[in-house]
C-alpha atoms as a PDB file:
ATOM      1  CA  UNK A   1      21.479 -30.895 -47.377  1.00  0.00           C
ATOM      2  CA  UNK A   2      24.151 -28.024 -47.638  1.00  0.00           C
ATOM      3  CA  UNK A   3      26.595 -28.160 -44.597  1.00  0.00           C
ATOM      4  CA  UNK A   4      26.772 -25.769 -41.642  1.00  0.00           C
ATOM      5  CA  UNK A   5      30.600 -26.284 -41.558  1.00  0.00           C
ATOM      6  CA  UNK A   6      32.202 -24.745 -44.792  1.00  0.00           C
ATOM      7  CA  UNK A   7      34.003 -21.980 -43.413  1.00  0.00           C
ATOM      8  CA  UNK A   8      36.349 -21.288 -40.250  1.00  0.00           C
ATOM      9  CA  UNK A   9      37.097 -17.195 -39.872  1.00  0.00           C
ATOM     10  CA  UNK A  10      38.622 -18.105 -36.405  1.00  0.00           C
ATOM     11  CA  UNK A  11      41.765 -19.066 -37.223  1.00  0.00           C
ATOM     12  CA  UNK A  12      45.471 -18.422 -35.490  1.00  0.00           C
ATOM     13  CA  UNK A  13      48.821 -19.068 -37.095  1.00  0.00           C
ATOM     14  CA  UNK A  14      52.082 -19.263 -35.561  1.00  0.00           C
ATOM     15  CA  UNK A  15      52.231 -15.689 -35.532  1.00  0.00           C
ATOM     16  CA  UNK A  16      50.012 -15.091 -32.546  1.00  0.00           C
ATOM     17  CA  UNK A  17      51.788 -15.263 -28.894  1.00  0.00           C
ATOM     18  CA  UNK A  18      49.104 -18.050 -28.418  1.00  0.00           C
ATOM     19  CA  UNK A  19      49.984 -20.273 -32.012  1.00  0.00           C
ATOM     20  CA  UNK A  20      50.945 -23.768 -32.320  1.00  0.00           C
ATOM     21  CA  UNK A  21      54.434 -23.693 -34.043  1.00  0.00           C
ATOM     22  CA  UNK A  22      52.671 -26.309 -36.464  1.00  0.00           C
ATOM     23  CA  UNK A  23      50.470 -23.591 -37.305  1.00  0.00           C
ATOM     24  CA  UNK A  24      52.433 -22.318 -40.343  1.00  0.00           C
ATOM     25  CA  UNK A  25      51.055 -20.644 -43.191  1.00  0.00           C
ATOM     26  CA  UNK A  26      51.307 -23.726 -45.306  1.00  0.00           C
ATOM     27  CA  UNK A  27      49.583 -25.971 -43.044  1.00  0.00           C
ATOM     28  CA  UNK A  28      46.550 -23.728 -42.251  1.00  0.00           C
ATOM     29  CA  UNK A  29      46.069 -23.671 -45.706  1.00  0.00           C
ATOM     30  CA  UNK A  30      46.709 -27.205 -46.107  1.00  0.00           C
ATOM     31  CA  UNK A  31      44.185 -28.109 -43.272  1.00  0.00           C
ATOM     32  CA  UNK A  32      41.598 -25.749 -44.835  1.00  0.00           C
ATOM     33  CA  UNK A  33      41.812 -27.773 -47.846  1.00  0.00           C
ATOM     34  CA  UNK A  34      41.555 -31.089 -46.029  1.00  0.00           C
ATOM     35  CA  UNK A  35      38.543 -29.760 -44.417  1.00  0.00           C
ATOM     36  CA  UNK A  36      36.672 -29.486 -47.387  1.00  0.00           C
ATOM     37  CA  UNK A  37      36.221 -25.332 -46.808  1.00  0.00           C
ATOM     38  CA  UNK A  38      35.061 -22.854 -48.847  1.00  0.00           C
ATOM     39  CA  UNK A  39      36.958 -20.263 -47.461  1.00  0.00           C
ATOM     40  CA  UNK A  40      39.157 -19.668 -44.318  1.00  0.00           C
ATOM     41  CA  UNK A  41      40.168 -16.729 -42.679  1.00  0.00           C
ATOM     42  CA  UNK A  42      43.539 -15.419 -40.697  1.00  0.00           C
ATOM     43  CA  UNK A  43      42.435 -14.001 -37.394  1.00  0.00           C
ATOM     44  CA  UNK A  44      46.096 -13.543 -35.449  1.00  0.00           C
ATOM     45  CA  UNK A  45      45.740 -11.564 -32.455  1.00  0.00           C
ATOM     46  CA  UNK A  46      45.939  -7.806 -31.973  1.00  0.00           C
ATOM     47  CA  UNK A  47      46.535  -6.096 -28.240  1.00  0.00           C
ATOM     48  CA  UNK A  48      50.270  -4.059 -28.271  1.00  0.00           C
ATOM     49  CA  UNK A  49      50.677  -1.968 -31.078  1.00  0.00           C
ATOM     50  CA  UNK A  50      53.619  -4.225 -32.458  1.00  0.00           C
ATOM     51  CA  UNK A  51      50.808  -6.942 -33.472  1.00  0.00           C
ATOM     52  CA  UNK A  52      49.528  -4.743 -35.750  1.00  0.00           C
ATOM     53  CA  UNK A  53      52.345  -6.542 -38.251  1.00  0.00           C
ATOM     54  CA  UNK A  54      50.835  -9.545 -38.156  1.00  0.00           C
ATOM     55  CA  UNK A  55      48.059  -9.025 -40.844  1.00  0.00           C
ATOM     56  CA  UNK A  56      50.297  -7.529 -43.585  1.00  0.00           C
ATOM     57  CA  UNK A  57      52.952 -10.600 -43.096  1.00  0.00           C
ATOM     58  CA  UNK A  58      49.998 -13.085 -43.234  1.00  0.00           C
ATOM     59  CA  UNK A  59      48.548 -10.930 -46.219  1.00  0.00           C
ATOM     60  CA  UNK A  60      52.363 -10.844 -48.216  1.00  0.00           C
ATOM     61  CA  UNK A  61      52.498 -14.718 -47.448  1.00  0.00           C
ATOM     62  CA  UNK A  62      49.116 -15.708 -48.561  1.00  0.00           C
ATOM     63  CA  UNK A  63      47.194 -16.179 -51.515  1.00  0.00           C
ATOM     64  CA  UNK A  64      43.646 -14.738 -51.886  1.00  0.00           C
ATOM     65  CA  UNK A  65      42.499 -18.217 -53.255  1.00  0.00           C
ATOM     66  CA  UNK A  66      44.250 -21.844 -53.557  1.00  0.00           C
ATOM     67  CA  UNK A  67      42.150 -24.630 -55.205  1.00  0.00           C
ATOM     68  CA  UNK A  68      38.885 -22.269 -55.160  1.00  0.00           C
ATOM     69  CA  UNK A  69      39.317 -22.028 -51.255  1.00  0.00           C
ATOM     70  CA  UNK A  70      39.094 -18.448 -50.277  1.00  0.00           C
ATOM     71  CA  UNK A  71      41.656 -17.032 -47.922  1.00  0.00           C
ATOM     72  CA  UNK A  72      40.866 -13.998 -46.000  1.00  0.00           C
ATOM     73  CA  UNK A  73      42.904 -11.898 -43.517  1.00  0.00           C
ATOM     74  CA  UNK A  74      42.306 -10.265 -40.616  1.00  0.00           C
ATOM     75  CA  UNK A  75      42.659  -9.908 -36.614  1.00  0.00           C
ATOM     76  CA  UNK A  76      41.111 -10.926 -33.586  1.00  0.00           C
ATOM     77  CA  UNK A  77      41.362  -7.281 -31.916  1.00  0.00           C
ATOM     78  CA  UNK A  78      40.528  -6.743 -28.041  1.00  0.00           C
ATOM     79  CA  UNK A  79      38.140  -4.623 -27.111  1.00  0.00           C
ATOM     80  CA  UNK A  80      39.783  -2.543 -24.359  1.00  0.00           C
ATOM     81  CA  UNK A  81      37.207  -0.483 -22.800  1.00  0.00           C
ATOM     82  CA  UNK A  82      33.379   0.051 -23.639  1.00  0.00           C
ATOM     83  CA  UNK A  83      34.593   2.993 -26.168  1.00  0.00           C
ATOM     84  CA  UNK A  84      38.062   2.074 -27.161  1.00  0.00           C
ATOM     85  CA  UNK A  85      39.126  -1.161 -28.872  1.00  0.00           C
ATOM     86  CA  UNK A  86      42.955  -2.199 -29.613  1.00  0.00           C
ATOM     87  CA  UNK A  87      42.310  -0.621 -33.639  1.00  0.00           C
ATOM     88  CA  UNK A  88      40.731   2.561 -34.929  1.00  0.00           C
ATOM     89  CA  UNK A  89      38.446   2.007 -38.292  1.00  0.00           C
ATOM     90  CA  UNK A  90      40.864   3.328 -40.441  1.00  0.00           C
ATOM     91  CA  UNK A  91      43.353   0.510 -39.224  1.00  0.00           C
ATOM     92  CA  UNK A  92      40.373  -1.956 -39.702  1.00  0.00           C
ATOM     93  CA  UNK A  93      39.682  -0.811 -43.363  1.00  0.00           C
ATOM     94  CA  UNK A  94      42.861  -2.415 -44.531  1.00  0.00           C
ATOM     95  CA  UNK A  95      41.337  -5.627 -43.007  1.00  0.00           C
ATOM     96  CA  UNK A  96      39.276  -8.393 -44.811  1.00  0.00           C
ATOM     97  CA  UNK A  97      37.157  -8.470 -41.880  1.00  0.00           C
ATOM     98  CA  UNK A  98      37.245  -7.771 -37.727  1.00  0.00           C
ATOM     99  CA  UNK A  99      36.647 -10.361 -34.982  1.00  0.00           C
ATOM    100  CA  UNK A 100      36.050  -8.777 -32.066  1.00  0.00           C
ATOM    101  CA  UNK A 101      36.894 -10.609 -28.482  1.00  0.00           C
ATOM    102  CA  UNK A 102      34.642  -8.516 -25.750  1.00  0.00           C
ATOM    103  CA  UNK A 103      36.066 -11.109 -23.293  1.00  0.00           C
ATOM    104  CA  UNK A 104      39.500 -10.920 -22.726  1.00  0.00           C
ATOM    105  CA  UNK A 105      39.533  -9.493 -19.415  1.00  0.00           C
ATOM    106  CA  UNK A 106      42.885 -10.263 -18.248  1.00  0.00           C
ATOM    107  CA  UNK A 107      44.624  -8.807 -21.333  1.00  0.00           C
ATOM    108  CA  UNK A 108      46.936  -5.885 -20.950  1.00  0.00           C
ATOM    109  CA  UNK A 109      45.557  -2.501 -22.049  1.00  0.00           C
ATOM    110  CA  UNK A 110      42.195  -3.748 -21.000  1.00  0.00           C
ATOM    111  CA  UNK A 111      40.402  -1.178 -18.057  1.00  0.00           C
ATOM    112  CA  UNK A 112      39.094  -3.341 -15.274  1.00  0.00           C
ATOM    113  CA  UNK A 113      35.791  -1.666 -14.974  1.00  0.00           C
ATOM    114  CA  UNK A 114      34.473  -5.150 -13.056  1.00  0.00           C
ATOM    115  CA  UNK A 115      35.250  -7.072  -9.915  1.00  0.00           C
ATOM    116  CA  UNK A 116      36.288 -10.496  -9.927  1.00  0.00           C
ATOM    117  CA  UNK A 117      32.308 -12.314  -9.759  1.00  0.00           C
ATOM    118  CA  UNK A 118      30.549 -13.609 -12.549  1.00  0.00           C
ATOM    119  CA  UNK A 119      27.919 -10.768 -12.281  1.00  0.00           C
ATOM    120  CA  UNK A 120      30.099  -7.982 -12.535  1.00  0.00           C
ATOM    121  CA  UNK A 121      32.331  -9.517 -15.443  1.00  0.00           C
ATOM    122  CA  UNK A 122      29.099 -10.509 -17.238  1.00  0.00           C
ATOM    123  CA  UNK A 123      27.806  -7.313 -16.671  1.00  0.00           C
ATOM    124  CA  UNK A 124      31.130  -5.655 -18.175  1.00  0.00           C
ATOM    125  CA  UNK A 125      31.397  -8.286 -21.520  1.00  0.00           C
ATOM    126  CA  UNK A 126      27.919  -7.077 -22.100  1.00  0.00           C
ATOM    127  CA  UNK A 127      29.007  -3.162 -22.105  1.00  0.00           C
ATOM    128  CA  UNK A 128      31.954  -4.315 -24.392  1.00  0.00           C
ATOM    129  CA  UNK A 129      30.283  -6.552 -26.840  1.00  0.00           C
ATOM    130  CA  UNK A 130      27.478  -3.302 -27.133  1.00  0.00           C
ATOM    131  CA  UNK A 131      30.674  -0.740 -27.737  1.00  0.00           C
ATOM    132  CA  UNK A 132      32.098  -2.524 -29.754  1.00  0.00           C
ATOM    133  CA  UNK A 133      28.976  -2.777 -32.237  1.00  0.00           C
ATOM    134  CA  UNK A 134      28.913   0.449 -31.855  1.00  0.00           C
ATOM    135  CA  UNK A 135      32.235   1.503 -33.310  1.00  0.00           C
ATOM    136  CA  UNK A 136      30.776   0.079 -36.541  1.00  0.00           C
ATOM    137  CA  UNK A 137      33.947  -1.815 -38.100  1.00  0.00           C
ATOM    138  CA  UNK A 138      34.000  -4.860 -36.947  1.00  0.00           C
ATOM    139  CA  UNK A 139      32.625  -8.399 -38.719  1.00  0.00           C
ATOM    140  CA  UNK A 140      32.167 -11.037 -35.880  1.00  0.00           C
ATOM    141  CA  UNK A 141      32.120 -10.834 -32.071  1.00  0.00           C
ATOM    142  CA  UNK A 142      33.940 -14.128 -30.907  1.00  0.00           C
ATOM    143  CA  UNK A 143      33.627 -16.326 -27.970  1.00  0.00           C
ATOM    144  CA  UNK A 144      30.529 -13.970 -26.420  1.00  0.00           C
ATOM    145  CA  UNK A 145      30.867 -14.223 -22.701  1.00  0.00           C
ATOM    146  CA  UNK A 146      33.666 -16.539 -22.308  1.00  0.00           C
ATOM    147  CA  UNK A 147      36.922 -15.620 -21.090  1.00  0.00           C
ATOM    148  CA  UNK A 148      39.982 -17.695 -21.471  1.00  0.00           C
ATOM    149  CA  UNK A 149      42.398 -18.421 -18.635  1.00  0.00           C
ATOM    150  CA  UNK A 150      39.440 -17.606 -15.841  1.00  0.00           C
ATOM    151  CA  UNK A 151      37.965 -19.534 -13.133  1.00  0.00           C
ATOM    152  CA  UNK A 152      34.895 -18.853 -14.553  1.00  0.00           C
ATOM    153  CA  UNK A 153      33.239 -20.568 -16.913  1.00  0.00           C
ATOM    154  CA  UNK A 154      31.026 -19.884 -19.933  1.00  0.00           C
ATOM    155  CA  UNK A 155      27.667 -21.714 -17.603  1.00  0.00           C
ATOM    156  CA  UNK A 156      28.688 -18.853 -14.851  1.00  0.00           C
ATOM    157  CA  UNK A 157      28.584 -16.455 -17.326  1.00  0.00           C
ATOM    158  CA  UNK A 158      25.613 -17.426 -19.087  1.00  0.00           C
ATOM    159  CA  UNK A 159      23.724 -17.829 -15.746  1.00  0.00           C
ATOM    160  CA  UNK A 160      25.207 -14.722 -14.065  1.00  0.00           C
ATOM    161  CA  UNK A 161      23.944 -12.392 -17.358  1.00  0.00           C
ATOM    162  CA  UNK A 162      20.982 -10.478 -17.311  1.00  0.00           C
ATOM    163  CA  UNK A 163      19.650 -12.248 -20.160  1.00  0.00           C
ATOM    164  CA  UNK A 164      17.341  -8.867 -21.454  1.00  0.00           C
ATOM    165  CA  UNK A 165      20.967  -7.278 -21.807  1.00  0.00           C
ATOM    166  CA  UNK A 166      22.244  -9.870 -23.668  1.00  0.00           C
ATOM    167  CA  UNK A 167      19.323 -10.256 -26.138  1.00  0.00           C
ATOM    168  CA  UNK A 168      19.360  -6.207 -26.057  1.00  0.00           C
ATOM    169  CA  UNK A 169      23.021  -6.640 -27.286  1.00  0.00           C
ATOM    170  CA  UNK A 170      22.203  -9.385 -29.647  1.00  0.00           C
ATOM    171  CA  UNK A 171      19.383  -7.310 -31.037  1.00  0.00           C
ATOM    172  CA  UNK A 172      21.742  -4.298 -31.815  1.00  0.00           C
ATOM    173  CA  UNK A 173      24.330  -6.550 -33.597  1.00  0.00           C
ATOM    174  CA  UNK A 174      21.712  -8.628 -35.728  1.00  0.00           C
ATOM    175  CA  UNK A 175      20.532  -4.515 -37.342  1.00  0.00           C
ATOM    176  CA  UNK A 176      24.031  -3.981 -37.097  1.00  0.00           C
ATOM    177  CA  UNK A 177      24.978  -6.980 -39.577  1.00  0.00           C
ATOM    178  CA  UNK A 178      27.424  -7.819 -36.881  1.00  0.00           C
ATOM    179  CA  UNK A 179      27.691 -11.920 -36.524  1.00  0.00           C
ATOM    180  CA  UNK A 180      27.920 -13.699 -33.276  1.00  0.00           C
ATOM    181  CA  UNK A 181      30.243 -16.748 -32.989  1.00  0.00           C
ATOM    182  CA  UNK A 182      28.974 -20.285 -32.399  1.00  0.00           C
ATOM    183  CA  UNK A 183      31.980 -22.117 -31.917  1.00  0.00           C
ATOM    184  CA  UNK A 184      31.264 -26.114 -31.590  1.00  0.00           C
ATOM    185  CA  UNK A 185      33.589 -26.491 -28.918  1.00  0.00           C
ATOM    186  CA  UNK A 186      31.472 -24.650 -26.279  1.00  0.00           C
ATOM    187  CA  UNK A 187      28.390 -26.762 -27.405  1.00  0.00           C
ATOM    188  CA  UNK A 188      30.404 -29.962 -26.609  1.00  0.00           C
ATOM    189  CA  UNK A 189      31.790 -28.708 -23.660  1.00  0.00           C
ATOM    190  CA  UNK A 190      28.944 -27.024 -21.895  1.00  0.00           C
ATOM    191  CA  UNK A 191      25.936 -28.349 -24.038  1.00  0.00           C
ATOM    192  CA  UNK A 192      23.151 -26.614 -21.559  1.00  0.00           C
ATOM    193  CA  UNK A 193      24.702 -22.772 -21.375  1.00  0.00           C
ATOM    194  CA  UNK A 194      26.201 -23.145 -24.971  1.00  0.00           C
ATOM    195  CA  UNK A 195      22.430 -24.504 -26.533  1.00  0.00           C
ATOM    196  CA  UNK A 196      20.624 -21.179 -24.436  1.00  0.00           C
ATOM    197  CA  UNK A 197      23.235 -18.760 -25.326  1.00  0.00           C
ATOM    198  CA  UNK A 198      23.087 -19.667 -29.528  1.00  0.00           C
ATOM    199  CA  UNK A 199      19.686 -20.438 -29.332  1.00  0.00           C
ATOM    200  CA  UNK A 200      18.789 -16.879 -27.937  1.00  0.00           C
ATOM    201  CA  UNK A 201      21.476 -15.462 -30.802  1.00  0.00           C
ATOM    202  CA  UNK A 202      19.097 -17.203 -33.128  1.00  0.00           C
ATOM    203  CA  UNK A 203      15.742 -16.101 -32.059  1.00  0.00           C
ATOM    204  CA  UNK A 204      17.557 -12.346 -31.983  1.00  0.00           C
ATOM    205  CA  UNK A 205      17.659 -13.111 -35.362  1.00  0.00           C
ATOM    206  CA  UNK A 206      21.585 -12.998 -35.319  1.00  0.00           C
ATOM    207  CA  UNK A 207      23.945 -14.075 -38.132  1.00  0.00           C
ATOM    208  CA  UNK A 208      25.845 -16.843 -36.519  1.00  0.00           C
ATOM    209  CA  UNK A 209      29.834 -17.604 -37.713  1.00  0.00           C
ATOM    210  CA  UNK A 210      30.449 -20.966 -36.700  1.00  0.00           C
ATOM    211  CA  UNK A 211      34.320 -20.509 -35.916  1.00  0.00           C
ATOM    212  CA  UNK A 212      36.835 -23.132 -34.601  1.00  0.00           C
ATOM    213  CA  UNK A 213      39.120 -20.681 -32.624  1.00  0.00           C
ATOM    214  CA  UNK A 214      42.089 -23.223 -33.766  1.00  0.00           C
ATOM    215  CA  UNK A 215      45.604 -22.467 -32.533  1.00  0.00           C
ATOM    216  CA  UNK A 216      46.550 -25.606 -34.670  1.00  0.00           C
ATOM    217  CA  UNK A 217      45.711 -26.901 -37.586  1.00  0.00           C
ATOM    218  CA  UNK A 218      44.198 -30.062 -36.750  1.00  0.00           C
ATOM    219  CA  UNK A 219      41.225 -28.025 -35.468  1.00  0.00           C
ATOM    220  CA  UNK A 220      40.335 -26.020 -38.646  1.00  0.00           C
ATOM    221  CA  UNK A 221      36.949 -26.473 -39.629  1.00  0.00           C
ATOM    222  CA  UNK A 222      35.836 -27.625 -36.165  1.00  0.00           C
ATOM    223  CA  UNK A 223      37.363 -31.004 -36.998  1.00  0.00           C
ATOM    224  CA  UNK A 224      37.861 -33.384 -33.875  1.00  0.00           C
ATOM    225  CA  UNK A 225      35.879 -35.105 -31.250  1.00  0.00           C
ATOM    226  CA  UNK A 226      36.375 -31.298 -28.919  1.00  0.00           C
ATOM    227  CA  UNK A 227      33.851 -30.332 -31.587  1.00  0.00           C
ATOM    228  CA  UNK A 228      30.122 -30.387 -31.384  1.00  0.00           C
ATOM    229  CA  UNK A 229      28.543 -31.824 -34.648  1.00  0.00           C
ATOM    230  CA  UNK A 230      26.425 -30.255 -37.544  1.00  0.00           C
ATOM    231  CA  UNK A 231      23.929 -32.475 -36.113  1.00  0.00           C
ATOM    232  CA  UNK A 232      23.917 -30.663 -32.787  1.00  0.00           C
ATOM    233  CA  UNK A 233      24.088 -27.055 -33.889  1.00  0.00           C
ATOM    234  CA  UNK A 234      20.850 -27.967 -36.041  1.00  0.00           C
ATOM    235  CA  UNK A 235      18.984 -29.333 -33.214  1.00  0.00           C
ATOM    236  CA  UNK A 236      19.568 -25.553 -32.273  1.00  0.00           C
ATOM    237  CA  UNK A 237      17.438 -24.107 -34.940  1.00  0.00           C
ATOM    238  CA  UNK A 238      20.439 -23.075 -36.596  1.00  0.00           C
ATOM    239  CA  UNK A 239      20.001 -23.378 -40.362  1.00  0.00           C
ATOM    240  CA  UNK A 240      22.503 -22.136 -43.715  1.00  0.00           C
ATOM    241  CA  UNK A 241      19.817 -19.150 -43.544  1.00  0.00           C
ATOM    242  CA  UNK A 242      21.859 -17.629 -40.347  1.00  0.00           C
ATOM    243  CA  UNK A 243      25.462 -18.380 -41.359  1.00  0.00           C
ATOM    244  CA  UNK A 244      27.477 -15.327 -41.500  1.00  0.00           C
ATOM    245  CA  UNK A 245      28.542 -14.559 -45.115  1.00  0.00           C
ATOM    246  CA  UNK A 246      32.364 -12.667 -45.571  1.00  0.00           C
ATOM    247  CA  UNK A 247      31.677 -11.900 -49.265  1.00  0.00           C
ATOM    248  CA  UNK A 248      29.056  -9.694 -47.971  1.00  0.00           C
ATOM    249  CA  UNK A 249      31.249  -7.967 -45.521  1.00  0.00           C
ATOM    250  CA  UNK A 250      35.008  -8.555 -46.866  1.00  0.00           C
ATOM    251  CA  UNK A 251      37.225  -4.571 -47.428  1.00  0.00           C
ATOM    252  CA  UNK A 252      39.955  -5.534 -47.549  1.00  0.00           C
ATOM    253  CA  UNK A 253      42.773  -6.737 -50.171  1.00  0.00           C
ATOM    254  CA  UNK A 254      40.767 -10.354 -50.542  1.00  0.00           C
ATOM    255  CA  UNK A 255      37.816  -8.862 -51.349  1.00  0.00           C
END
């Protein structure tokens, strides 16, 4: 049986605000390796206009292959507004690829078009997420309806969404070619919300990128007992037929 698990496109270095020092160059690669991956991809975060460096010091530092491991780059870019995300396309089309984070609600340059319920800010990720597909240059939406450093969590989210606008949402970005994340972590930390929320990505008939979201190495490749197993995401329905595929989407210097 081929494995879920052979690629990690969620992955932060040092460079981001939010990085592990351990989180060098060297040892993502390193970890990648140790993973067994097929490919790995730099996603260092973009939201003031100064983080726009990060890419081209990742791309100057990396190789585009080590050992027949792919490395990609690119950025984990917030979308700011239902029209407006932190890059334009031309910005993106020096990118391998563009993960997308419709969630980051707290993050400056973001409008606050929601009040502080679960309703509202599901309500608002769901106007983002639908935006943001349709700016048509980004790869991978990441962490759908969870947002990091909130009271909330992703079971108040998934309960407080009208599920016809997420599926409406997941509809657009499966014609789109637009992947969802499935990140392990949520399925072992909130197995109910996490199982309804991939499952419905699957019957949308969504490509799914199975991500870590690592801020240090030891993560990569959704390594660790934080991490949901291959066996669990296939009790899901999710099969190799649904993984997300960057050599079908890569633009970028990699490619």
């Amino acid at each position: 049986m081929s494995r879920l698990i052979r690629t990690d496109f969620h992955i932060h270095t040092r460079l981001s605000d939010c990085g592990d020092p351990a989180a060098t160059f060297e040892a993502v690669v390193a970890a990648g390796q140790e993973a067994g991956l097929d490919a790995i991809g730099i996603s260092d975060h973009i939201i003031f206009p100064g983080d726009r460096e990060r890419p081209g010091i990742a791309r100057r530092a990396l190789p585009a292959e080590v050992d027949g491991m792919r490395v990609y780059v690119g950025a984990e870019v917030d979308m700011q507004s239902p029209g407006r995300a932190a890059i334009d396309g031309e910005f993106a089309a020096g990118l391998d690829y563009v993960n997308m984070a419709c969630s980051h609600l707290y993050d400056p340059g973001v409008e606050r078009e929601f009040i502080d319920d679960p309703v509202s800010m599901a309500a608002y990720m769901v106007d983002l997420m639908r935006g943001a597909i349709e700016l048509g240059f980004l790869d991978i939406i990441v962490h759908p309806l969870h947002v990091p450093a909130c009271r909330y969590s992703l079971a108040d989210f998934v309960c407080a969404a009208d599920e016809e606008a997420v599926r409406e949402v997941a509809q657009m970005a499966a014609e789109a070619g637009v992947a969802m994340e499935c990140n392990p972590r949520f399925l072992r930390a909130q197995p109910t919300a996490a199982a309804r929320l991939f499952r419905l990505f699957v019957e949308c008939g969504c490509t799914l990128a199975i991500n870590s979201d690592s801020h240090h190495p030891r993560g990569i490749g959704c390594r660790g007992p934080e991490f949901a197993t291959e066996e669990d995401l296939r009790a899901l329905g999710i099969g190799e037929e649904h993984l997300f595929r960057m050599e079908e989407r890569v633009r970028g210097a990699a490619g």
